[in-house]
C-alpha atoms as a PDB file:
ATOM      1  CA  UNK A   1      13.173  26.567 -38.314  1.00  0.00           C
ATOM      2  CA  UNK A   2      16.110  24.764 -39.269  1.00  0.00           C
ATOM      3  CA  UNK A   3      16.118  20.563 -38.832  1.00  0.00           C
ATOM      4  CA  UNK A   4      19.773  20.847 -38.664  1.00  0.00           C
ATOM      5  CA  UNK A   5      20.001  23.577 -35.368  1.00  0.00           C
ATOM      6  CA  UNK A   6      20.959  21.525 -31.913  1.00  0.00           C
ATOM      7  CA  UNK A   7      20.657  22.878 -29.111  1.00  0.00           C
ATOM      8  CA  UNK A   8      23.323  23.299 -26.412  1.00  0.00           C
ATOM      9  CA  UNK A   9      23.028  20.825 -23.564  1.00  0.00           C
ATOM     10  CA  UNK A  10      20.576  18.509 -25.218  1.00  0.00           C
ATOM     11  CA  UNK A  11      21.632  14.971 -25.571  1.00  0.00           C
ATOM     12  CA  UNK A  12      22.374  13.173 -29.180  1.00  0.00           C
ATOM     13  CA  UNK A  13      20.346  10.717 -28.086  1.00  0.00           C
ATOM     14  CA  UNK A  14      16.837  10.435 -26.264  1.00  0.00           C
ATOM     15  CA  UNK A  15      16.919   9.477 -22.361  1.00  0.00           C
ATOM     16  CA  UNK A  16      13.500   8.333 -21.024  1.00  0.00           C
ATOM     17  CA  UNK A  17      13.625   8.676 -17.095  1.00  0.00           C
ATOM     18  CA  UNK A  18      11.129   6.270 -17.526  1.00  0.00           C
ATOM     19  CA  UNK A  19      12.814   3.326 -18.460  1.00  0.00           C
ATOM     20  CA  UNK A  20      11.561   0.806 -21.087  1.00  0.00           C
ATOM     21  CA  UNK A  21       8.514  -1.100 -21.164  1.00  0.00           C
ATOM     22  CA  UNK A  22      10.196  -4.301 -20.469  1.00  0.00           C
ATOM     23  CA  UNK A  23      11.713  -2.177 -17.048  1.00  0.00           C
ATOM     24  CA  UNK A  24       8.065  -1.425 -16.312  1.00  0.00           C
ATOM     25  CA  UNK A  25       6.757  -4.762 -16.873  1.00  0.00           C
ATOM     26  CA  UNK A  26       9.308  -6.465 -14.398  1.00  0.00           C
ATOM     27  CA  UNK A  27       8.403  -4.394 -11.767  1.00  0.00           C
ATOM     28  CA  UNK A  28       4.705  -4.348 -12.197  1.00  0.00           C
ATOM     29  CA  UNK A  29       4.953  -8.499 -12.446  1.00  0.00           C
ATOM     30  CA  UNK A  30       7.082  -7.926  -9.027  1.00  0.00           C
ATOM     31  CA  UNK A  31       3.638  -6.660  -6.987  1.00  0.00           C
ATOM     32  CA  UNK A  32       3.705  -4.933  -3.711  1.00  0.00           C
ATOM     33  CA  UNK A  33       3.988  -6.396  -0.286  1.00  0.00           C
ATOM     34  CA  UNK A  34       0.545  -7.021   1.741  1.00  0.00           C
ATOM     35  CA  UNK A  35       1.050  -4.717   4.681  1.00  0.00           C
ATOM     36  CA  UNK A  36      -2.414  -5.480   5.869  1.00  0.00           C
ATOM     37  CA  UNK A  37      -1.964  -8.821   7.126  1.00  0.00           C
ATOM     38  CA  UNK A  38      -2.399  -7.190  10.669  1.00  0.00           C
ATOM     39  CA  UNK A  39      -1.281  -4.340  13.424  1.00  0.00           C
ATOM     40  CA  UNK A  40       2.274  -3.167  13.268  1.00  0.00           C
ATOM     41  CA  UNK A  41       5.065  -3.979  16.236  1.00  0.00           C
ATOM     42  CA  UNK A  42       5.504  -0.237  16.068  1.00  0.00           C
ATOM     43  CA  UNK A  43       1.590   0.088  17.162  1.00  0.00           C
ATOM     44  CA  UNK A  44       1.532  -2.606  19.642  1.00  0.00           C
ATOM     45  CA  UNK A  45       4.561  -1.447  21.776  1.00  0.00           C
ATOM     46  CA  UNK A  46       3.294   2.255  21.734  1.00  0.00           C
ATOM     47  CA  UNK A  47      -0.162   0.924  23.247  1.00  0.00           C
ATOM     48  CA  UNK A  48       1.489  -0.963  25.464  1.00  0.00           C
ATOM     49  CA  UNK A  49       4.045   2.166  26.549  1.00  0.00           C
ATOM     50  CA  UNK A  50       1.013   4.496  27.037  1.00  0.00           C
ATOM     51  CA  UNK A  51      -1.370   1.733  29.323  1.00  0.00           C
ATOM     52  CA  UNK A  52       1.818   1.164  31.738  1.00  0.00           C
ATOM     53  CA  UNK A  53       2.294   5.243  31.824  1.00  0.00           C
ATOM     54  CA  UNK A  54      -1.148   5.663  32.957  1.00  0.00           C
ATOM     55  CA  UNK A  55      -1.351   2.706  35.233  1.00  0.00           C
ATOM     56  CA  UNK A  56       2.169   4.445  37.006  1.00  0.00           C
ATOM     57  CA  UNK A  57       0.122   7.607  37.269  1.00  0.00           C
ATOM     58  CA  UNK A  58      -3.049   6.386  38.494  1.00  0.00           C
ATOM     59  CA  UNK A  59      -0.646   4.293  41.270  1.00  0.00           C
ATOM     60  CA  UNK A  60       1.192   7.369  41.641  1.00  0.00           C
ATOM     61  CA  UNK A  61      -1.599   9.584  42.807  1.00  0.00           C
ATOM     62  CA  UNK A  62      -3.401   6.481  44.610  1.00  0.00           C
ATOM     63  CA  UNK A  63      -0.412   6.477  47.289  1.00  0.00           C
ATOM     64  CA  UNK A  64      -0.095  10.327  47.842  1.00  0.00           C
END
């Protein structure tokens, strides 16, 4: 095979999708959030949503 043959649609120049090892070790010196520093608001409010449903239909079929 010829050293000299390009071919069409490849770039002159290499692209690593990647990045560079300087790119890589910014973000791994950034670290990741600690999400387990306790329950989510998400999780608390649906709890509390689905006790007050139940405690309407419990009152609900008390009074028929």
């Amino acid at each position: 095979m010829d050293p000299s043959v390009t071919l069409f649609g490849m770039s002159e120049t290499p692209n690593d999708p990647a990045g560079t090892t300087h790119q890589f070790k910014t973000f791994a010196s950034q670290g990741q959030p600690d999400k387990s520093a306790g329950p989510s608001l998400a999780l608390i409010v649906g709890i509390v949503a689905v006790v007050a449903i139940v405690a309407i239909i419990v009152v609900a079929l008390m009074l028929m």
